[in-house]
Protein backbone atom coordinates (compact mmCIF):
# COMPACT_ATOMS: atom_id res chain seq x y z
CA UNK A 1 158.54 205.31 96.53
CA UNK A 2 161.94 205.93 97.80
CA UNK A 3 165.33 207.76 97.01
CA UNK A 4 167.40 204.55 98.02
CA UNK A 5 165.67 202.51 94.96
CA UNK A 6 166.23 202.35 91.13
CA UNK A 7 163.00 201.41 90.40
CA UNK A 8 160.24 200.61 92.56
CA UNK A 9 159.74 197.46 90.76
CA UNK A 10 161.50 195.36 88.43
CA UNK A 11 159.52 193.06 85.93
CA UNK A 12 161.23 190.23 84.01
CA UNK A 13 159.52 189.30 80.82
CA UNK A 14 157.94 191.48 78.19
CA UNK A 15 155.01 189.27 77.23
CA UNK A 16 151.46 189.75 78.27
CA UNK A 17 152.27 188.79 82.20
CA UNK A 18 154.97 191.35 82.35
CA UNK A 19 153.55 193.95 80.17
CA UNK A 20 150.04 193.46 82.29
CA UNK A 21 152.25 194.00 85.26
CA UNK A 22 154.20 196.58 84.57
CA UNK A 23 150.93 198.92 83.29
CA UNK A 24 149.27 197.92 86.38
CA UNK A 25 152.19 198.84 88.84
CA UNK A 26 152.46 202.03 86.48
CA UNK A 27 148.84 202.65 87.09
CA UNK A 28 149.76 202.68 90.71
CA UNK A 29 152.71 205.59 90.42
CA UNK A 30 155.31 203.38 90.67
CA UNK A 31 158.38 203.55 88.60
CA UNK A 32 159.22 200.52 86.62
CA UNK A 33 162.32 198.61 84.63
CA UNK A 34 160.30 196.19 82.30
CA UNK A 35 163.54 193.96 80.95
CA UNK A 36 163.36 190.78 78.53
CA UNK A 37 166.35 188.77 77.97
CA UNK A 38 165.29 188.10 74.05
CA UNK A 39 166.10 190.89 71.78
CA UNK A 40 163.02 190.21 69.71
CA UNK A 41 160.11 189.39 72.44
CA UNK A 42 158.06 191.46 70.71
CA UNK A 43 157.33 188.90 68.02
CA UNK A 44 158.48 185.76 70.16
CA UNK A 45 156.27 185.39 73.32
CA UNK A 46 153.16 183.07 73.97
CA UNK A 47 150.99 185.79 74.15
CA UNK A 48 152.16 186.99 70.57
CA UNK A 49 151.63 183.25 69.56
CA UNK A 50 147.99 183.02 71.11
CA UNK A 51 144.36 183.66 69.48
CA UNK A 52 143.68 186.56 72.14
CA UNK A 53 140.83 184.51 74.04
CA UNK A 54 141.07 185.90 77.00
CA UNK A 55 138.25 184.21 79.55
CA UNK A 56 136.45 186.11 82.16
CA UNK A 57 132.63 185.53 84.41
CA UNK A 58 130.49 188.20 84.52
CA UNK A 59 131.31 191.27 82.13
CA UNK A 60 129.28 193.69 80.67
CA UNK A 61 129.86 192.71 77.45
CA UNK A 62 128.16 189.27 78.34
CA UNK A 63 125.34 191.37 80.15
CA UNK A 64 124.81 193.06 76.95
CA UNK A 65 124.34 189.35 75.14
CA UNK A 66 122.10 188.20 78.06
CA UNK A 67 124.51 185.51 79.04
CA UNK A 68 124.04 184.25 82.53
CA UNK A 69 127.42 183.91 83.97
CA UNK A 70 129.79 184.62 87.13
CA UNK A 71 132.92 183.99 88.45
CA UNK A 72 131.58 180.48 90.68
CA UNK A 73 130.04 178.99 87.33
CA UNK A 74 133.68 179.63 85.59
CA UNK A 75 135.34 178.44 89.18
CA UNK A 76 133.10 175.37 88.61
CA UNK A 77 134.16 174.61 84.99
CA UNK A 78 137.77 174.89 86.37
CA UNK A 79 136.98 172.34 88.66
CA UNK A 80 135.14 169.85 86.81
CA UNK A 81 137.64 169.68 83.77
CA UNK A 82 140.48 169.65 86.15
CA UNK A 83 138.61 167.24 88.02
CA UNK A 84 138.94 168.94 91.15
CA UNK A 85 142.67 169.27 91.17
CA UNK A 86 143.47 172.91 89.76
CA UNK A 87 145.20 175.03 92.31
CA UNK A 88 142.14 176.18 94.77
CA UNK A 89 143.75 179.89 96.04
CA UNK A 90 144.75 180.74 92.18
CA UNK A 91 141.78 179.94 90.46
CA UNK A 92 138.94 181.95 93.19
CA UNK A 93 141.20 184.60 92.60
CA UNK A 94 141.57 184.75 88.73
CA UNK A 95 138.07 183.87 88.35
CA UNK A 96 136.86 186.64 90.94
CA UNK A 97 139.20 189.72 89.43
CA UNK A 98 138.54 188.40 85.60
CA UNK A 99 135.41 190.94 84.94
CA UNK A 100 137.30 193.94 86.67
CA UNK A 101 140.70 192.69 84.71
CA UNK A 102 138.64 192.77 81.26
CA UNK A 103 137.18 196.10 81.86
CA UNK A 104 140.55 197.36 83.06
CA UNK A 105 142.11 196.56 79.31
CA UNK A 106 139.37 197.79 77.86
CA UNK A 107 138.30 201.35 79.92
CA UNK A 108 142.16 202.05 80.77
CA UNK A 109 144.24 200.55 78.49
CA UNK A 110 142.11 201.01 75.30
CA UNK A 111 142.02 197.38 73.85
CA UNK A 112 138.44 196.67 71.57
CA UNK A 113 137.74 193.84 73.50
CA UNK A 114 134.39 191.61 72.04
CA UNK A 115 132.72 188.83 73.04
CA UNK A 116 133.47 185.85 70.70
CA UNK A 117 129.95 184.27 70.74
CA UNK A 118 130.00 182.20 67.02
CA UNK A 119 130.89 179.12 69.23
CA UNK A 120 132.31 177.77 72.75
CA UNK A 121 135.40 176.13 73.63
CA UNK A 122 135.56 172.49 75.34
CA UNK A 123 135.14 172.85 78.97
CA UNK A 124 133.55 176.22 78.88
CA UNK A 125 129.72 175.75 80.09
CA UNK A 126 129.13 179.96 79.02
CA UNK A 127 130.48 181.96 76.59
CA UNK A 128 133.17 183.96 78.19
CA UNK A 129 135.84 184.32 76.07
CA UNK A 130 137.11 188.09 75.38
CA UNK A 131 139.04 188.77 72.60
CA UNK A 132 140.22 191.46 69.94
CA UNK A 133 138.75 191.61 66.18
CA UNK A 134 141.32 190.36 64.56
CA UNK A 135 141.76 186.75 67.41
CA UNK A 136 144.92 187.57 66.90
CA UNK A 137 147.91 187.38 69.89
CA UNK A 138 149.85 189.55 67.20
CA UNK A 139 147.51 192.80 67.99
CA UNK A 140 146.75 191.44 71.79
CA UNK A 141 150.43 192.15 72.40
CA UNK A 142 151.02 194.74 70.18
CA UNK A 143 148.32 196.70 71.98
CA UNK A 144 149.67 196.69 75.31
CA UNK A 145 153.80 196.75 74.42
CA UNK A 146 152.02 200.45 72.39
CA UNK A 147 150.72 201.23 75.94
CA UNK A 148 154.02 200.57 77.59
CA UNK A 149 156.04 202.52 74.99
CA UNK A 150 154.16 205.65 75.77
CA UNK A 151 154.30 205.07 79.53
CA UNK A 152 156.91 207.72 81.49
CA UNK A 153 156.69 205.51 84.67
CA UNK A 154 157.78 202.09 82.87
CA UNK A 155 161.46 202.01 81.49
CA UNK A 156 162.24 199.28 78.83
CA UNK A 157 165.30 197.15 78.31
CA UNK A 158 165.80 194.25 75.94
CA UNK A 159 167.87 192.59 75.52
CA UNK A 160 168.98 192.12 79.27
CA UNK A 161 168.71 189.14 81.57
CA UNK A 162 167.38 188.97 85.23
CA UNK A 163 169.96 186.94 86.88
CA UNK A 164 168.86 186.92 90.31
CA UNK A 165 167.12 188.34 92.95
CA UNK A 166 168.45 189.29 96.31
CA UNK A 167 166.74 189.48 99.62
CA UNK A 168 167.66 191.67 102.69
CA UNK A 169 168.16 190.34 106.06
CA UNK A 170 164.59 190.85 106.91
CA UNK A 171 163.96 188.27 104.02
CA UNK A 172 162.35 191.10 101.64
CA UNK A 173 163.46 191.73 97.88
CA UNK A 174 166.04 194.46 98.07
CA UNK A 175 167.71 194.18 94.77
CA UNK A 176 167.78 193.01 90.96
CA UNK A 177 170.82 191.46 89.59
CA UNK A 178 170.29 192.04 85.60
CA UNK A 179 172.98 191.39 82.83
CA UNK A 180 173.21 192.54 79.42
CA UNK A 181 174.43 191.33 76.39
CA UNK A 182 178.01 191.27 77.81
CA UNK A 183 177.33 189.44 80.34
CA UNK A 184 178.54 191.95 82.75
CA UNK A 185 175.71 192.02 86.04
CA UNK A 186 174.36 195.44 87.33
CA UNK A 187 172.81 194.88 90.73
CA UNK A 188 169.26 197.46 90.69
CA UNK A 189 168.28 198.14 93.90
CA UNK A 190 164.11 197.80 94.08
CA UNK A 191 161.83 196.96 96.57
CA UNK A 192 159.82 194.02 94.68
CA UNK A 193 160.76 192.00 91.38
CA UNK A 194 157.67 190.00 89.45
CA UNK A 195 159.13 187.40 87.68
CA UNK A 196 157.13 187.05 84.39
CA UNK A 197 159.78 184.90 82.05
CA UNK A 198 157.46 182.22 81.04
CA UNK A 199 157.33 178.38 81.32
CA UNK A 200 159.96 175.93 80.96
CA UNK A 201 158.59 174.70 77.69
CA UNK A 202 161.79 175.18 75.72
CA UNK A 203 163.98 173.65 78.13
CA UNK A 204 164.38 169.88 77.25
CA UNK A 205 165.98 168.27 80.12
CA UNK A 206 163.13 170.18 82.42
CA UNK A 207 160.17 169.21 79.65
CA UNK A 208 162.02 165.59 79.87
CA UNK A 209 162.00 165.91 83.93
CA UNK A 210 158.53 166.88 84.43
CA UNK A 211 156.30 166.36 80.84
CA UNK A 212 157.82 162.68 79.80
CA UNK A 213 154.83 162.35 77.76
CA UNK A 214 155.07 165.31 75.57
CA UNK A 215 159.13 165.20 75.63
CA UNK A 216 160.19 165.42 71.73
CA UNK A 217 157.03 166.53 70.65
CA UNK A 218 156.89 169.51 68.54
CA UNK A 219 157.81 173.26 70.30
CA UNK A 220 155.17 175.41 69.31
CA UNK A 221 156.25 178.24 72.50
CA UNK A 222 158.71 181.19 72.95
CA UNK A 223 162.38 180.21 72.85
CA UNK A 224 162.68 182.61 75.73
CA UNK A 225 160.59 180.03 78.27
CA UNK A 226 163.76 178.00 79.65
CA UNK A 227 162.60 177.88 83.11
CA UNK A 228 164.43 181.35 84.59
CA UNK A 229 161.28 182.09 86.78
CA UNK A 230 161.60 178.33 88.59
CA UNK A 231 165.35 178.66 88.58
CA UNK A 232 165.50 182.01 90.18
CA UNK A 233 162.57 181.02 92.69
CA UNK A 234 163.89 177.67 93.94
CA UNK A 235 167.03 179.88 94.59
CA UNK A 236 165.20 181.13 97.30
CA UNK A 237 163.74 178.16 98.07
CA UNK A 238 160.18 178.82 96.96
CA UNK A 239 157.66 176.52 96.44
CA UNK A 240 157.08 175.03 93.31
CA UNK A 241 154.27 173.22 91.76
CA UNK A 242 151.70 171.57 89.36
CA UNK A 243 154.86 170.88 87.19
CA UNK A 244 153.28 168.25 85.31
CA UNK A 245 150.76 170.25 83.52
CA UNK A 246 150.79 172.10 80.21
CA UNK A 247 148.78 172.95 77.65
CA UNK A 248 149.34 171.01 74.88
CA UNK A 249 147.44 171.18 71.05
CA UNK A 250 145.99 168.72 68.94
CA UNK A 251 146.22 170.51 65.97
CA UNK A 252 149.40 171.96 64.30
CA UNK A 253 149.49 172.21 60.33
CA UNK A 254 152.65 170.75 59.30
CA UNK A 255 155.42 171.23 57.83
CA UNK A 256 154.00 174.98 57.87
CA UNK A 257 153.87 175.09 61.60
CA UNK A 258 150.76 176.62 61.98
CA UNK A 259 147.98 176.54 64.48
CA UNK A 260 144.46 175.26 63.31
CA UNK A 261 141.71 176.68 65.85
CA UNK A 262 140.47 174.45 67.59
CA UNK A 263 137.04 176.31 66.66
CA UNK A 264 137.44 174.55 63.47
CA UNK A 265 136.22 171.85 65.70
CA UNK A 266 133.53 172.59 67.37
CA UNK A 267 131.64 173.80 64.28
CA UNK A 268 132.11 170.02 63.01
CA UNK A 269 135.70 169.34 62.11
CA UNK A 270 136.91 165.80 62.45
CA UNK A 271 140.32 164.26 62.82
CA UNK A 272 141.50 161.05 61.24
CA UNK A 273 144.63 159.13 60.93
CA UNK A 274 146.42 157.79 57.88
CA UNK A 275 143.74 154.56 57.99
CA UNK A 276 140.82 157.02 57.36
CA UNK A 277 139.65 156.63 60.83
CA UNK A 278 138.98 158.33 63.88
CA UNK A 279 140.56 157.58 66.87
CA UNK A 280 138.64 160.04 69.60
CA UNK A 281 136.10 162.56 71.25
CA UNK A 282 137.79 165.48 69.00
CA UNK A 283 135.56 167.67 71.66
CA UNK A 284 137.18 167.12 74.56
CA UNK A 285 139.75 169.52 74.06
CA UNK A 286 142.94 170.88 72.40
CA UNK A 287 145.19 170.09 75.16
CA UNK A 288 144.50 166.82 75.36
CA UNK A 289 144.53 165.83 71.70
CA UNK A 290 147.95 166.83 71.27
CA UNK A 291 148.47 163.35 73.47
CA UNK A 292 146.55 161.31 71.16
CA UNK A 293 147.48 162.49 67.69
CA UNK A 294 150.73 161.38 68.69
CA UNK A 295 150.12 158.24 69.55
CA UNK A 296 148.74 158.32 65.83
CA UNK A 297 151.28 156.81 63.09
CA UNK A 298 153.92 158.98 62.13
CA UNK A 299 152.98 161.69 65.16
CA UNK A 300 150.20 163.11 62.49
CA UNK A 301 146.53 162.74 61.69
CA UNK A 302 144.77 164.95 59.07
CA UNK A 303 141.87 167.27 60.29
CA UNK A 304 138.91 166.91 57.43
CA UNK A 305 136.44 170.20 57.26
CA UNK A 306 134.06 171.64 54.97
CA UNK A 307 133.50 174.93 52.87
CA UNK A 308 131.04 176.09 55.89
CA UNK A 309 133.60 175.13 58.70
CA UNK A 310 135.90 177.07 56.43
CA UNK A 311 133.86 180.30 56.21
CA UNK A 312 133.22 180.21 60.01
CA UNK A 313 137.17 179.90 61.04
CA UNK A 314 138.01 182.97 58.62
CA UNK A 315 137.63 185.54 61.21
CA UNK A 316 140.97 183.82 62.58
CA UNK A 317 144.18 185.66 61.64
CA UNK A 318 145.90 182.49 62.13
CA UNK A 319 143.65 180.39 59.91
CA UNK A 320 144.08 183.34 57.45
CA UNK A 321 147.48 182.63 57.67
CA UNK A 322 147.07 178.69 56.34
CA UNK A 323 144.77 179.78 53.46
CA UNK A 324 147.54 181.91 52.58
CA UNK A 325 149.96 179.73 52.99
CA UNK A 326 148.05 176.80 50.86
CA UNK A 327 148.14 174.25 54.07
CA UNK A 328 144.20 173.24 53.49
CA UNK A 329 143.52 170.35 50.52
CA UNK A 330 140.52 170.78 48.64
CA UNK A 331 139.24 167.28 47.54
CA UNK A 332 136.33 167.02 45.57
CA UNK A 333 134.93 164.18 47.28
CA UNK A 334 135.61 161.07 50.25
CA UNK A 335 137.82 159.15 46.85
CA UNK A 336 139.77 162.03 46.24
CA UNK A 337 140.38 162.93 50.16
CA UNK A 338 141.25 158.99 51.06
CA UNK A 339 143.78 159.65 48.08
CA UNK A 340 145.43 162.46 49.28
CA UNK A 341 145.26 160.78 53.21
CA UNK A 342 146.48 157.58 51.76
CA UNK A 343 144.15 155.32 53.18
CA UNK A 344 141.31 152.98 51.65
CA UNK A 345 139.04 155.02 50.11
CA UNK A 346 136.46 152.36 52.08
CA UNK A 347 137.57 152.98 55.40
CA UNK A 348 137.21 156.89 54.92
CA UNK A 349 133.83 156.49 53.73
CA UNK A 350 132.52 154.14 56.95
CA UNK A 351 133.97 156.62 59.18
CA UNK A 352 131.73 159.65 57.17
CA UNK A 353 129.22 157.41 57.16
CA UNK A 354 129.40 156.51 60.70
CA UNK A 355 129.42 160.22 61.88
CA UNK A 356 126.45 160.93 60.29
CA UNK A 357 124.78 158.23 61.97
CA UNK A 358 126.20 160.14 64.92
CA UNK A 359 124.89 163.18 64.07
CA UNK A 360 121.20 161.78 63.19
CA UNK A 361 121.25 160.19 66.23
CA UNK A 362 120.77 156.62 64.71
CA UNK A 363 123.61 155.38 66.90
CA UNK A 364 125.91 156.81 69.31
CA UNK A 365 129.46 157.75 68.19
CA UNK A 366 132.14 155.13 68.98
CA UNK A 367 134.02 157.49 70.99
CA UNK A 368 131.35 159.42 73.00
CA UNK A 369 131.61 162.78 70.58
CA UNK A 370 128.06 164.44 70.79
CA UNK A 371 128.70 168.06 69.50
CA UNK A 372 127.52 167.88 65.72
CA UNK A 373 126.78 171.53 63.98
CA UNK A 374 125.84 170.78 60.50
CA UNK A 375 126.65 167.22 57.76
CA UNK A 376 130.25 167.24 56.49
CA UNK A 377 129.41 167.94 53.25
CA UNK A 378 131.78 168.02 50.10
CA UNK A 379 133.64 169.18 48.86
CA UNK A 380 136.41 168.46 51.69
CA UNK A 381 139.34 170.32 52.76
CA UNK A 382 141.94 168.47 54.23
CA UNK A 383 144.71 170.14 56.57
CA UNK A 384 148.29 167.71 57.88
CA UNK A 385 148.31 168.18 61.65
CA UNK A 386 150.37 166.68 64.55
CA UNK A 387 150.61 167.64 68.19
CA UNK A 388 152.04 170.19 69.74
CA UNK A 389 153.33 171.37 73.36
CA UNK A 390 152.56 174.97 73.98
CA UNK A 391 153.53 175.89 77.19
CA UNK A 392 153.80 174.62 80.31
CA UNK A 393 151.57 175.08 83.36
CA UNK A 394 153.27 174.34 86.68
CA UNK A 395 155.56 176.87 88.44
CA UNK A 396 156.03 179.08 91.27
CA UNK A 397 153.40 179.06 94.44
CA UNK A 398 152.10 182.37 94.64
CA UNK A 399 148.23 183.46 97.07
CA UNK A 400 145.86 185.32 95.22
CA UNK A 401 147.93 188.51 94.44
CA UNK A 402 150.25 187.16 92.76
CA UNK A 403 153.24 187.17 95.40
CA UNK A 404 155.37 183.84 95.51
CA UNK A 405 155.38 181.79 98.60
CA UNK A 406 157.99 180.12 101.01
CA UNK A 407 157.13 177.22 103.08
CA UNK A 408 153.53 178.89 102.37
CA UNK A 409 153.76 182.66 103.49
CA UNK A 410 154.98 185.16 100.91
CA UNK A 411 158.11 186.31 100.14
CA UNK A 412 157.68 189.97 100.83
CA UNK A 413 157.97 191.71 97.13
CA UNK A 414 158.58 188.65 95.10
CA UNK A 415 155.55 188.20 92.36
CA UNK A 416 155.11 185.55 89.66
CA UNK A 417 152.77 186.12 86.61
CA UNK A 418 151.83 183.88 83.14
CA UNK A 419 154.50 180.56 82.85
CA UNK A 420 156.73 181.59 85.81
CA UNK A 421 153.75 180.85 88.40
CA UNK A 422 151.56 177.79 88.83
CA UNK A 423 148.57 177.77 86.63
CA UNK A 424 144.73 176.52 87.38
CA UNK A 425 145.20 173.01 85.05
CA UNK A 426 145.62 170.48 87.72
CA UNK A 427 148.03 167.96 86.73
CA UNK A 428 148.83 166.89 82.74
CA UNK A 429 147.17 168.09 79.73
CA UNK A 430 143.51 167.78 80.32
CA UNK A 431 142.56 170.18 82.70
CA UNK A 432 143.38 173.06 80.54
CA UNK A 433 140.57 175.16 79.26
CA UNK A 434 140.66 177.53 76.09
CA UNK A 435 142.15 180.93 77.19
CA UNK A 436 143.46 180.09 80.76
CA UNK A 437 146.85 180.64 79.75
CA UNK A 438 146.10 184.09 79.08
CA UNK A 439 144.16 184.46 81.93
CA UNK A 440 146.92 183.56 84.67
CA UNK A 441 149.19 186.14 82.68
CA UNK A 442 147.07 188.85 81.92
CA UNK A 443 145.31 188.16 85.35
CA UNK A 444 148.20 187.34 87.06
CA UNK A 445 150.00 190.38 85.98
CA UNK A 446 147.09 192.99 86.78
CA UNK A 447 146.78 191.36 90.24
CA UNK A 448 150.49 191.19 91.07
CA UNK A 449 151.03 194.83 89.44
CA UNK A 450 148.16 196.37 91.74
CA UNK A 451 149.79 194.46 94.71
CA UNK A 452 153.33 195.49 94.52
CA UNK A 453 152.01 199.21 96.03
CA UNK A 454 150.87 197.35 98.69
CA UNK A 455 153.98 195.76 99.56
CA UNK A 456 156.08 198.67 99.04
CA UNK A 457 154.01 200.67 101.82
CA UNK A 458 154.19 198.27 104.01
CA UNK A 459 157.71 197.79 103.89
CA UNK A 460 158.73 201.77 103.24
């Protein structure tokens, strides 16, 4: 939008946030530098790593399945599983643009979005979870770095690093200082920079700072989220928050590092520890099992399913990936399951019997669980899990477009999207709900793409 600038904007990251951003700001007629500091983002970000459950109130597409939903029922379930703590500004706004956001990747940028409607996620009182055929992050990202490549307005770079970010006098973003593989820094001059570099997951002493409890867990993020976004934000003093939240998962196949769906589940899927037992509400959700599997001996508990659980999860490229890989135990029975587990064959058998108690409704189940599909019946696969941190949730302050604040009023054409910005999880690992992740980057991004215009006009 003017002769004096590079680019109009500069993005940082080349994951979903940054991709979402950079198509939307391309959408706009601006001209874009979309850099990532890893040479190989393309396989190594945490939208790559995702199931593509993207989360959105109100579509077509659950018009079309006569599902009652809108954005203040999915603003509710925020609230009530964050317990009334997620960020208030963040989540009426990714909530409100979800349906347009949706329709967006699917009308403009092409993806097959579907409905996933075989089962719902903890915390999730509709089904409202988008996602591609193949619920895989793989083609989710894939997808939109393919609509990038054949963009003319977006120019990519990797790998090169966004160093810093300077402001003019008048306290607006007048310039990107990148570096490349030398080292040597290149100051861009652009009139807004979204930082979309992730979380601060794989940063230890800032996971040890902020996430004591999940500090020397298992990694299971993008070595690229080391906490540039917060660095280069408090360098401007922005605010900062929610940095004790993160999604975490309770169900990691190990050693073959693997994610088991959590969908596995909700269609009847237990967990037990090395003594055969139980030792929670599996339902509660993911994020917050990651907390109590490793309080579990060894940092590991094994998740028991059944050859109908198993037919339901196939649709999931990543539990593809552990049939392939041989991760799931077929035992013929509870003797030959308890042998494999290592525990009494006695104690596994009282806890099957006692969840089928549970699911007759002859007595309640010790630790609250109520969602029962269908009898565990044999024979039994058996997959080796621990817990997992997956990203992180806390980060930069931004209002409802996406632009990052400063003692509460924006920094004129400074954007956050995905891990660099504060989330909608409230505080620790429980307030996370299945897809938000996606939703503040893909969300984040469309928003903080769309606004960047804005900003530029107002400050041409």
């Amino acid at each position: 939008m003017s002769d004096e600038r590079d680019f109009d904007v500069v993005i940082a990251g080349a994951g979903g946030a940054g991709a979402s951003a950079a198509l939307a700001a391309a959408g706009e007629g601006l001209s874009v530098l979309l850099l990532d500091h890893l040479a190989a983002f393309r396989r190594g970000c945490n939208t790559y790593m995702s199931t593509s459950m993207i989360p959105a109130a109100g579509t077509r597409w659950q018009r079309a399945a006569a599902i009652d939903d809108g954005p203040e029922l999915f603003y509710d379930d925020i609230m009530r599983k964050t317990k009334g703590a997620a960020y208030p500004v963040l989540a009426r706004a990714l909530t409100g643009a979800g349906p347009e956001m949706v329709e967006w990747l699917a009308d403009v940028q092409g993806l097959p979005l579907e409905l996933a409607t075989d089962f719902t996620y903890p915390g999730h009182s509709r089904q409202r979870c988008h996602t591609l055929p193949e619920r895989s992050g793989h083609a989710l990202h894939g997808h939109l770095m393919g609509r990038v490549d054949v963009s003319t307005a977006i120019t990519l770079a990797a790998p090169m690093e966004l160093r810093s970010v300077k402001l003019n006098p008048a306290g607006a973003v007048d310039a990107a200082i990148v570096a490349g593989p030398g080292g040597a820094e290149e100051t861009i001059p652009t009139g807004a920079v979204v930082l979309a570099t992730g979380g601060f997951g794989a940063n230890p002493d800032l996971v040890a700072e902020h996430l004591p409890e999940i500090a020397g867990a298992l990694y299971f993020g993008s070595e690229g989220c080391t906490g540039d976004g917060l660095r280069i934000g408090r360098s401007l003093e922005a605010d900062a928050g929610y940095l004790d939240a993160y999604q975490g998962h309770g169900s990691v196949a190990t050693p073959h590092g693997i994610m088991v769906t959590w969908a596995s589940v909700m269609h009847g899927a237990v967990l037990v520890n090395r003594a055969g037992r139980r030792f929670g509400d599996e339902t509660t959700g993911y994020s917050e099992y990651a907390r109590e599997v490793l309080k579990q001996p060894g940092g590991i508990a094994w998740m028991l399913l059944d050859g109908r659980i198993d037919q339901l999860c196939r649709p999931f490229s990543d539990y593809g990936d552990l049939v392939a890989e041989g991760a799931i135990e077929w035992c013929d029975d509870v003797v030959a399951a308890a042998t494999r587990i290592g525990c009494p064959a006695a104690a596994l058998a009282e806890t099957m019997e006692g969840l089928e108690r549970a699911r007759l409704g002859a007595e309640p189940d010790a630790f609250g669980r109520e969602l029962w599909e269908a009898a565990l019946s044999a024979p039994f696969g058996l997959i080796k899990v621990t817990g997992a941190l997956f990203h992180t949730q806390g980060g930069l302050l931004t209002d409802g477009s996406g632009a990052v604040l400063r003692d509460g009023a924006p920094i004129r054409g400074l954007y956050a999207a995905g891990g660099a910005a504060a989330g909608v999880s409230g505080h620790g690992p429980d307030g996370y709900l299945a897809g938000n992740g996606l939703l503040a980057a893909l969300g984040l991004g469309y928003l903080a793409g769309r606004a960047v215009s804005q900003s530029l006009t107002r400050t041409a």
